[in-house]
Every structure is written in C-alpha cells, then in structure tokens.
Protein backbone atom coordinates (compact mmCIF):
# COMPACT_ATOMS: atom_id res chain seq x y z
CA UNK A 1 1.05 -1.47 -4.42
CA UNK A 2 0.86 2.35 -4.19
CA UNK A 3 -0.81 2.86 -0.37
CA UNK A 4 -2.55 5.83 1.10
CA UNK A 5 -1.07 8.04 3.97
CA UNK A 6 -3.86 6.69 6.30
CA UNK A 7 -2.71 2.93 5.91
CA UNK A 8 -0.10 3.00 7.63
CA UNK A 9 -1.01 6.03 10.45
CA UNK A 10 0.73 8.48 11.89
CA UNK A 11 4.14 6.57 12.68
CA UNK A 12 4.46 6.56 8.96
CA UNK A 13 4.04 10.48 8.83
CA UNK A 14 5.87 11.12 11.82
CA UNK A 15 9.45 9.52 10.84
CA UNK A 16 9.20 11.04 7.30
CA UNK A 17 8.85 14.82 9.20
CA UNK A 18 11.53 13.47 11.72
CA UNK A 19 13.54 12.76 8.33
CA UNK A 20 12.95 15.64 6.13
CA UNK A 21 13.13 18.02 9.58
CA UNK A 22 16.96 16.83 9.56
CA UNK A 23 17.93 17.34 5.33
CA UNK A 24 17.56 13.39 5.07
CA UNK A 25 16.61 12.61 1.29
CA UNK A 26 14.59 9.17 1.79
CA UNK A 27 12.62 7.01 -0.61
CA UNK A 28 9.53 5.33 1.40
CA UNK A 29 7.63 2.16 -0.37
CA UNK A 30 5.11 -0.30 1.35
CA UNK A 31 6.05 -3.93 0.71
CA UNK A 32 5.15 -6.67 2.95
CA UNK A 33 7.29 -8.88 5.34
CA UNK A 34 6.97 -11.89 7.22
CA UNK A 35 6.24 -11.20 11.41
CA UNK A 36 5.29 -13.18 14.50
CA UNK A 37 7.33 -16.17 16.16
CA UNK A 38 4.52 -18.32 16.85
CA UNK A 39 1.75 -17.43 14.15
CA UNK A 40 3.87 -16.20 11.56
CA UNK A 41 2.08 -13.99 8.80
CA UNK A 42 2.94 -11.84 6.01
CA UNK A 43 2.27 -8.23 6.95
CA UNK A 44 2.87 -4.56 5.23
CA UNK A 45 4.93 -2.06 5.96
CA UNK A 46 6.52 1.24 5.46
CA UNK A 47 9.90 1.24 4.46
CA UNK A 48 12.68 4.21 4.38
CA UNK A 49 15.42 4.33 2.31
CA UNK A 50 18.94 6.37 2.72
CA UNK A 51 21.39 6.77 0.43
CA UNK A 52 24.67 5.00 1.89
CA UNK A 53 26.43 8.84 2.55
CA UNK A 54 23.04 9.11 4.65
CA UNK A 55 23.55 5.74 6.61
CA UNK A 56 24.94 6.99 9.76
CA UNK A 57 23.65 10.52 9.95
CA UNK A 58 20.08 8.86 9.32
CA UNK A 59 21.12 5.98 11.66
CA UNK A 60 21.92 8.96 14.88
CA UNK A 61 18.73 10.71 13.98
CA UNK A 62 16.56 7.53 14.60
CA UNK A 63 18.11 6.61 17.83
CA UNK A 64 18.03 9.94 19.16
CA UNK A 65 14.16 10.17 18.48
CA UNK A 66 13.56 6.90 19.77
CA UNK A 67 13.46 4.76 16.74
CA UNK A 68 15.06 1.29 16.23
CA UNK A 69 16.71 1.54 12.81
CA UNK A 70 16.47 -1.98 10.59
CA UNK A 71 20.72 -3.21 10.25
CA UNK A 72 21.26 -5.53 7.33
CA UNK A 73 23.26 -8.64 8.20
C-alpha cells in the first residue's frame, strides 16, 4: 500500500537525501515486518533498495552517516 511522506517521518526523508546526495539510484516501498522479542507485532516500514553494483558503495555511505544497513543471511 502506496504511503505518504509523513507516515513514516523524517528518517524516511533523510536517508533518501543521504542516498540521492551520494548518486545512489534506490527503489523505496513500505511493507510490513514482524518486531519485538517479547510482544511480537507486525509493523511497517520503509525499505531501500540498491542495485547489487550499489551494495557496497551504498553499504559505506550508511555506516559513515550513522546508519545500520539490513545484511541478508
């Protein structure tokens, strides 16, 4: 479901100029995801895509700016 700017607040906006600042072509979709240890619930979320040439460039950026980048295992 197509979500407005505002949803998801300024951390939303912020990485996507923190991404386009540095030539990063991204795709950003909400979807949901499961959170929480002991009440576990299905939340939404914001999530960036990079092309796999991107990984590691995108991957640098986010750690230098203080960002935790998601790994798949």
């Amino acid at each position: 479901m197509r979500r407005e700017p505002d949803f998801f607040g300024e951390t939303a906006l912020e990485l996507e100029h923190l991404l386009t600042g540095y030539s990063i072509e991204y795709l950003v979709e909400p979807d949901t995801y499961r959170g929480g240890l002991l009440f576990a619930s299905e939340r939404v979320g914001a999530f960036f895509y990079v092309a796999p040439e991107s990984h590691e460039t995108a991957k640098e950026v986010l750690v230098k700016n203080n960002y935790e980048p998601y790994e798949i295992k």
